[in-house]
N, C-alpha and C. Protein backbone atom coordinates (compact mmCIF):
# COMPACT_ATOMS: atom_id res chain seq x y z
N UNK A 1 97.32 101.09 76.23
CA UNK A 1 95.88 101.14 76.09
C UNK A 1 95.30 101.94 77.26
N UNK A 2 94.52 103.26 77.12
CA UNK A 2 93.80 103.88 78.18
C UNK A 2 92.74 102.61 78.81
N UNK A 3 92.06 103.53 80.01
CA UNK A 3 91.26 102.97 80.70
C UNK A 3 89.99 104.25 80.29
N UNK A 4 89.15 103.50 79.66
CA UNK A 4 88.14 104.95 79.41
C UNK A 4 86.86 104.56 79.89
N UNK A 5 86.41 105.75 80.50
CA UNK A 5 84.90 105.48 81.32
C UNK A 5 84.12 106.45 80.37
N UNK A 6 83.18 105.71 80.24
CA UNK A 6 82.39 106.67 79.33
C UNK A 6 81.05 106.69 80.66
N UNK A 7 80.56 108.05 80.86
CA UNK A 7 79.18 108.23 82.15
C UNK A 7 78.41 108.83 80.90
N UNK A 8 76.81 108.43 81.20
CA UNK A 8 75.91 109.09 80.81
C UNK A 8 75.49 110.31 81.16
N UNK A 9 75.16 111.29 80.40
CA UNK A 9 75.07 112.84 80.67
C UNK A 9 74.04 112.61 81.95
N UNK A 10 74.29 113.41 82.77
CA UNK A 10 73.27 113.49 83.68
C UNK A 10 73.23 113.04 85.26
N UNK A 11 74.00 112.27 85.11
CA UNK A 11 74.41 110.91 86.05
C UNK A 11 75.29 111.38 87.48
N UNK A 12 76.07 111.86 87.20
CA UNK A 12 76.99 112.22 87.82
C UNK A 12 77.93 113.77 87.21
N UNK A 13 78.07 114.53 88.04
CA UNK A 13 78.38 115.72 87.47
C UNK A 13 79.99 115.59 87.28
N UNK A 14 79.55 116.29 86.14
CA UNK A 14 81.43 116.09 85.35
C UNK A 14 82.57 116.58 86.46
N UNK A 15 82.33 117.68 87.58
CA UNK A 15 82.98 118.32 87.93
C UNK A 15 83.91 116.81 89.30
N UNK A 16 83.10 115.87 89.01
CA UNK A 16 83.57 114.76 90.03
C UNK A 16 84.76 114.00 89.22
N UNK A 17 84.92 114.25 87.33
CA UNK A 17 86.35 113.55 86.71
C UNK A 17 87.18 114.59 86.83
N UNK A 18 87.06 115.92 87.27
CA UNK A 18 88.07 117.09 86.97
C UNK A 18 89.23 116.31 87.59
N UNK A 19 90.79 116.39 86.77
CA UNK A 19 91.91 116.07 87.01
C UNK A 19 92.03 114.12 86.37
N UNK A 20 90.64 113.83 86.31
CA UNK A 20 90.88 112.20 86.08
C UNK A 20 92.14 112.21 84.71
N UNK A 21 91.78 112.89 84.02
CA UNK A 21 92.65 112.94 82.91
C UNK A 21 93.96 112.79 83.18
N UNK A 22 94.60 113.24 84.23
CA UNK A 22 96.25 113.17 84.10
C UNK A 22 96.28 111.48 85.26
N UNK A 23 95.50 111.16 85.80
CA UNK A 23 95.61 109.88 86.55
C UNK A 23 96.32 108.73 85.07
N UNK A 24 96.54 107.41 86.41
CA UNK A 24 96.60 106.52 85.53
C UNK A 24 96.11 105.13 86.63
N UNK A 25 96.14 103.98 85.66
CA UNK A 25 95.36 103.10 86.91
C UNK A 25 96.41 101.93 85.91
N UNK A 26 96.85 101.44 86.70
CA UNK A 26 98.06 100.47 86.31
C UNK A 26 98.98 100.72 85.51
N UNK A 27 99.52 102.39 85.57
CA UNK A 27 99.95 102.57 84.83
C UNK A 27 99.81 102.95 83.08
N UNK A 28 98.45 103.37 82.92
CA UNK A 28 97.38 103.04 81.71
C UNK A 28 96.86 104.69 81.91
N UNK A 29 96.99 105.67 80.83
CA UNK A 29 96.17 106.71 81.15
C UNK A 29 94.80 106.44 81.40
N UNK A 30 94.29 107.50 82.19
CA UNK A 30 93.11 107.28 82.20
C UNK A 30 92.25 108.41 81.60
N UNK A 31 90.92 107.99 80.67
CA UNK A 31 90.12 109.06 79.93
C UNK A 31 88.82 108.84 80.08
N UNK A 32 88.18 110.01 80.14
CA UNK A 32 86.52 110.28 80.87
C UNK A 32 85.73 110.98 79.87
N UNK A 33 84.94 110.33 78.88
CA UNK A 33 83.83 110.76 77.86
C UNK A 33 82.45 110.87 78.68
N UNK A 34 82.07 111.71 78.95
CA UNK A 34 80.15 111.96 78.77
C UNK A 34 79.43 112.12 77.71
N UNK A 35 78.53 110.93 77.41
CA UNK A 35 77.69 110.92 76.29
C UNK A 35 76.26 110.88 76.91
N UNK A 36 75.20 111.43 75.73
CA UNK A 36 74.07 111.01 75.92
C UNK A 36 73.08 110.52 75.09
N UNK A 37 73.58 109.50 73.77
CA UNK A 37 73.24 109.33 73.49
C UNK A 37 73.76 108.11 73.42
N UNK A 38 73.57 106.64 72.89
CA UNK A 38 74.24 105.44 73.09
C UNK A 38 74.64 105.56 71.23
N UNK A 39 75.88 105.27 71.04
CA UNK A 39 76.35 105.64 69.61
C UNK A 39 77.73 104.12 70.19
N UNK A 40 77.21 103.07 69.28
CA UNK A 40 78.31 102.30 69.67
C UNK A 40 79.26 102.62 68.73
N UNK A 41 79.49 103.17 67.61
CA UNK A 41 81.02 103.51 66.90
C UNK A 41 81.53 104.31 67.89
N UNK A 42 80.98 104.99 68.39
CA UNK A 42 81.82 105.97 69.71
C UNK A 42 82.11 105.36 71.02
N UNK A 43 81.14 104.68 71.42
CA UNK A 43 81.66 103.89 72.34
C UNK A 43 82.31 103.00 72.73
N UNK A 44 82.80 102.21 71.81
CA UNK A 44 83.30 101.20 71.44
C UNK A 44 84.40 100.71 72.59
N UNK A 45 84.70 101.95 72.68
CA UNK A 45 86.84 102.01 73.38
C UNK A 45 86.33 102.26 74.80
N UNK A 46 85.11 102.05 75.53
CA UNK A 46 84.97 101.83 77.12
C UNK A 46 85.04 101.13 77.43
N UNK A 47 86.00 101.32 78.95
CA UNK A 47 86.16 100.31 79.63
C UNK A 47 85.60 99.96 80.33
N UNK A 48 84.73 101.02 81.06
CA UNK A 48 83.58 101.18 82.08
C UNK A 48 82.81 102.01 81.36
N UNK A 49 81.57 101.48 81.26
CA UNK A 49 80.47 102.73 81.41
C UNK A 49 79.02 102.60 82.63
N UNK A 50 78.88 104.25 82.45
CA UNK A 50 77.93 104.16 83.75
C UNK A 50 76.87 104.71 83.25
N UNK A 51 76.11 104.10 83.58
CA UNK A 51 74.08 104.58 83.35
C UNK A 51 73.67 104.58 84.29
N UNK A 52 72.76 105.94 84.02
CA UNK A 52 71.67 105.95 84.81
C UNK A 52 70.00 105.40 84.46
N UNK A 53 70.23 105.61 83.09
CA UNK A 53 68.73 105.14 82.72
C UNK A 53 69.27 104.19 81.52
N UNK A 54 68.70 103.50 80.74
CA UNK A 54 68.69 102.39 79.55
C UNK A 54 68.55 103.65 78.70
N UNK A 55 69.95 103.65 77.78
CA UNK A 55 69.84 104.89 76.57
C UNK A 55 68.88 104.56 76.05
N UNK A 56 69.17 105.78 75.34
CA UNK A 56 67.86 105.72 74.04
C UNK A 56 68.53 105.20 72.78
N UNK A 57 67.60 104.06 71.97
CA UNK A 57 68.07 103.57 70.84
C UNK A 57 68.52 102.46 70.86
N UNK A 58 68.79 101.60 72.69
CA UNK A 58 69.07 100.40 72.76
C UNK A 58 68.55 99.71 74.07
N UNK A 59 67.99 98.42 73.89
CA UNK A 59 67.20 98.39 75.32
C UNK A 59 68.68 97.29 75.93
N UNK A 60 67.97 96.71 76.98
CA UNK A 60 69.36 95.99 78.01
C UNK A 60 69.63 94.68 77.15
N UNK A 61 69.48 93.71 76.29
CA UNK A 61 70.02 92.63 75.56
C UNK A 61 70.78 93.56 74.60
N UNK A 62 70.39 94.45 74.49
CA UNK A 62 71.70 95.13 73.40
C UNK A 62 72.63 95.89 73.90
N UNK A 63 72.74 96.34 75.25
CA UNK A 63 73.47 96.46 76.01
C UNK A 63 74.50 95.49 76.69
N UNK A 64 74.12 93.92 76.82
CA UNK A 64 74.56 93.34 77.36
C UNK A 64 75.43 92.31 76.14
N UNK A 65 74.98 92.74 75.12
CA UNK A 65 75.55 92.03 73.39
C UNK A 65 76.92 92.96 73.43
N UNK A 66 76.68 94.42 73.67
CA UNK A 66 77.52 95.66 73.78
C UNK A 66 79.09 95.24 74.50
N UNK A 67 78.28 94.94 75.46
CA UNK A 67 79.57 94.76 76.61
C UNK A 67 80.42 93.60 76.76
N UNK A 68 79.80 92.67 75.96
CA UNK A 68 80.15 91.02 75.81
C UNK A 68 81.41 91.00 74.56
N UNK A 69 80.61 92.33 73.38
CA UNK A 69 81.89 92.32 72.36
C UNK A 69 82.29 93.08 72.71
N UNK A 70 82.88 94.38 73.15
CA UNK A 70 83.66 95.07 73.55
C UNK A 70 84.32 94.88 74.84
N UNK A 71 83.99 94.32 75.49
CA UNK A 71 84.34 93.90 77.21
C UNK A 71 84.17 95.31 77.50
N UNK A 72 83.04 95.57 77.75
CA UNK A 72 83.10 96.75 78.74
C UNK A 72 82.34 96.22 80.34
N UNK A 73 82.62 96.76 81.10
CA UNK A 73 82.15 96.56 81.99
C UNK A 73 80.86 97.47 82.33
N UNK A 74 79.32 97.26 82.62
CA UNK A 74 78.17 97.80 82.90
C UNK A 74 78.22 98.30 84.07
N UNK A 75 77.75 99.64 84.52
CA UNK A 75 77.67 100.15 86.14
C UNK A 75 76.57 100.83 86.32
N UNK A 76 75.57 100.71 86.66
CA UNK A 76 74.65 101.47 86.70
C UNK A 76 73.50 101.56 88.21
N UNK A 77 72.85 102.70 88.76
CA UNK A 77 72.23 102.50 90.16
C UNK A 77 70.85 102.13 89.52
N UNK A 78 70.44 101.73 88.35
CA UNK A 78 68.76 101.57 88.00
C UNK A 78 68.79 99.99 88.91
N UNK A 79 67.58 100.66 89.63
CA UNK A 79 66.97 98.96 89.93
C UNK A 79 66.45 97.76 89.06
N UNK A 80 67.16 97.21 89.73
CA UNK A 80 66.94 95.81 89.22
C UNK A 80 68.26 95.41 88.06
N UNK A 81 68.86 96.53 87.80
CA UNK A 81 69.85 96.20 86.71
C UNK A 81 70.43 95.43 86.50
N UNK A 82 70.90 94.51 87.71
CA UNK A 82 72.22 93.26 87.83
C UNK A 82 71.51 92.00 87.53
N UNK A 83 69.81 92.11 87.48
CA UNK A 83 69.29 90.96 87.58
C UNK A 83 68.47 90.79 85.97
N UNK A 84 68.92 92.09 85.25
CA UNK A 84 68.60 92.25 84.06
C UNK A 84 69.69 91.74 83.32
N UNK A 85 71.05 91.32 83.59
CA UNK A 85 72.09 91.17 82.82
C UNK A 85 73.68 92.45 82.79
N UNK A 86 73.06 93.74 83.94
CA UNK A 86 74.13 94.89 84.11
C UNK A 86 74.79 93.80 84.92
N UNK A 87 76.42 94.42 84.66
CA UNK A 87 77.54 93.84 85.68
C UNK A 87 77.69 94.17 87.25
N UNK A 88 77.25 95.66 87.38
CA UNK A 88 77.60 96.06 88.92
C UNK A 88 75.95 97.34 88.84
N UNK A 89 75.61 96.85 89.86
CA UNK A 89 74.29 97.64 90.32
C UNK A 89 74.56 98.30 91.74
N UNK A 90 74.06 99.96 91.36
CA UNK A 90 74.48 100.35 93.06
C UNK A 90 73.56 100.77 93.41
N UNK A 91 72.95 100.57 95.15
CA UNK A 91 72.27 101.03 95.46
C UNK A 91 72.64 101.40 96.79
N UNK A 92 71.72 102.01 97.69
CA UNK A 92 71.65 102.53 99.27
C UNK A 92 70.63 101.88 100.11
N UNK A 93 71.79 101.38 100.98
CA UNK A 93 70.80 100.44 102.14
C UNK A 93 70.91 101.21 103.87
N UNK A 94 70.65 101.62 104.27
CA UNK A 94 70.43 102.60 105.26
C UNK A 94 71.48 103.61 105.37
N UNK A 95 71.73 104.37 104.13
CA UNK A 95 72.07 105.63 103.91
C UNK A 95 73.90 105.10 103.34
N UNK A 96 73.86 104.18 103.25
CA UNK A 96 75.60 103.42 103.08
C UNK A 96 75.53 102.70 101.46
N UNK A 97 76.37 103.10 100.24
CA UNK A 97 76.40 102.52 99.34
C UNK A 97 76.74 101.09 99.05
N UNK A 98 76.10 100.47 98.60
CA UNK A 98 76.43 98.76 98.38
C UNK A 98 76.45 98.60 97.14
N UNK A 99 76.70 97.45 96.45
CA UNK A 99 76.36 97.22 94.98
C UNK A 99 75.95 95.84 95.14
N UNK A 100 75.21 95.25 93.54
CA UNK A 100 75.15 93.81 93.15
C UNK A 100 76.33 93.37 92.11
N UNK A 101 76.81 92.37 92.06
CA UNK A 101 77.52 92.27 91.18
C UNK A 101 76.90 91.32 90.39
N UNK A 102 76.66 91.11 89.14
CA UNK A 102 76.15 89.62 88.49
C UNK A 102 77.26 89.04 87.83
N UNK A 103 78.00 87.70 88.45
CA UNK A 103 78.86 87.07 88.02
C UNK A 103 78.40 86.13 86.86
N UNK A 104 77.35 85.93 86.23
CA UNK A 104 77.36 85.15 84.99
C UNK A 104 77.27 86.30 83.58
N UNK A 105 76.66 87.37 83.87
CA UNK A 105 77.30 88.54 83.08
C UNK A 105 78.57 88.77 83.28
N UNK A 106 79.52 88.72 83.99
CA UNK A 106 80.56 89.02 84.03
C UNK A 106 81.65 88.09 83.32
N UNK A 107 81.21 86.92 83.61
CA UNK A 107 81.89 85.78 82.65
C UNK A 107 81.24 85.79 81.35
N UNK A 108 80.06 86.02 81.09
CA UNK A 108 79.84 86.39 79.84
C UNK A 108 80.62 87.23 78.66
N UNK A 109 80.69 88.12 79.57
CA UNK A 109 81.70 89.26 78.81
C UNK A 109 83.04 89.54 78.69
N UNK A 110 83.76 88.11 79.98
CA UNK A 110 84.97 87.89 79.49
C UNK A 110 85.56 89.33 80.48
N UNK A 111 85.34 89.53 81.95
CA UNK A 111 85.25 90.53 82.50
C UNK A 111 85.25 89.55 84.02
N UNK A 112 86.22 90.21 84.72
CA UNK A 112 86.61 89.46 85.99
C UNK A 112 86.53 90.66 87.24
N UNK A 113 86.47 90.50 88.65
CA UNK A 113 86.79 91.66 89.70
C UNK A 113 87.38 90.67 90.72
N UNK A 114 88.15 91.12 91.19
CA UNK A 114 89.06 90.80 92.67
C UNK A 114 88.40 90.23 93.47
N UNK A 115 89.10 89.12 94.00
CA UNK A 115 88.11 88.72 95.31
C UNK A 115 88.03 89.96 96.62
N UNK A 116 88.78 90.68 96.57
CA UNK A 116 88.18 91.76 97.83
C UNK A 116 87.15 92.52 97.59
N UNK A 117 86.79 93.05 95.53
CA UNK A 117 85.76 93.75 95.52
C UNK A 117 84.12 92.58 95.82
N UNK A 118 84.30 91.01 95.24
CA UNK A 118 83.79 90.60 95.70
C UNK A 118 82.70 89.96 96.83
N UNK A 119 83.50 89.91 98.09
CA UNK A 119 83.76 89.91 98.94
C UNK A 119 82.71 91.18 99.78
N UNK A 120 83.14 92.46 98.86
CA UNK A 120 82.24 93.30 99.71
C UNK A 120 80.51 93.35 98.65
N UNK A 121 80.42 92.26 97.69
CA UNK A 121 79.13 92.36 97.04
C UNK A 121 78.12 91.87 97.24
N UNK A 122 77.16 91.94 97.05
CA UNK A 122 76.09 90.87 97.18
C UNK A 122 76.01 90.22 95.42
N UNK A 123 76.53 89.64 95.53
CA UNK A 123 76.17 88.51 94.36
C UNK A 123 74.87 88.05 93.57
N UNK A 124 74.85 88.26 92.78
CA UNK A 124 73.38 88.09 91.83
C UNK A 124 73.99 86.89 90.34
N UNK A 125 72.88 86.37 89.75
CA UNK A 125 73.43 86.09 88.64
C UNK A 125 74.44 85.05 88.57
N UNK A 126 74.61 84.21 89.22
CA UNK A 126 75.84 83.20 88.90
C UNK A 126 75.55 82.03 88.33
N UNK A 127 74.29 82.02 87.59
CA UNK A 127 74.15 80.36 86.85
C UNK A 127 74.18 81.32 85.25
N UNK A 128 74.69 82.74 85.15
CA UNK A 128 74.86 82.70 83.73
C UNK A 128 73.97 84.34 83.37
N UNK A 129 74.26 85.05 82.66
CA UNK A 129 73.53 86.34 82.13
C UNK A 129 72.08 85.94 81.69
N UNK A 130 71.36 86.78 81.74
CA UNK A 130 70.07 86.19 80.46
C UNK A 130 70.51 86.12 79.37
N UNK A 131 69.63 85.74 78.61
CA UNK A 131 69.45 85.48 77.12
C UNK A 131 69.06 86.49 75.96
């Protein structure tokens, strides 16, 4: 089974997966789709995806329905995201990247992270995802 990240067009410039294709991450190829439109028959097979903005055509409870049946994992730098129900929110706190993680979305979706990535998170979300 690949490991597939699907990024939203725009987000991050493609030229940052060049070579991801021949990687592997436990031994698991790894594959890198850019979409920009949210099409869940196509998306289906992510393992990660990353947003920058809430696609068009689905707001964040259908995003977070998304990721719960598919187990994908949510990544996105929009504020406030982790406290909306996204799994990992990144932001910049005096010029140094941090993230949120929301651990009741994450058990929601049947979606776990290491206690070391932990460890370096600030934690959001642990009595459960919204509704």
């Amino acid at each position: 089974m690949r490991v597939a990240f699907c990024v939203q067009s725009g987000t991050i410039g493609q030229e940052a997966f060049a070579g991801w294709g021949k990687k592997r991450i436990q031994n698991r190829p790894v594959r890198v789709a850019i979409f920009s439109q949210f099409n869940a028959g196509e998306l289906q097979n992510c393992s990660i995806m990353f947003l920058s903005e809430t696609p068009q055509g689905i707001d964040m409870k259908g995003l977070r329905e998304f990721a719960t049946t598919h187990n994908t994992l949510l990544v996105s730098d929009i504020e406030g995201f982790s406290a909306e129900g996204g799994h990992i929110e990144l932001y910049l706190l005096n010029r140094r990247l941090r993230f949120k993680v929301n651990l009741g979305a994450l058990e929601k979706a049947d979606l776990a992270l290491g206690a070391g990535v932990l460890n370096l998170a600030e934690i959001v979300g642990t009595t459960g995802a919204p509704k």
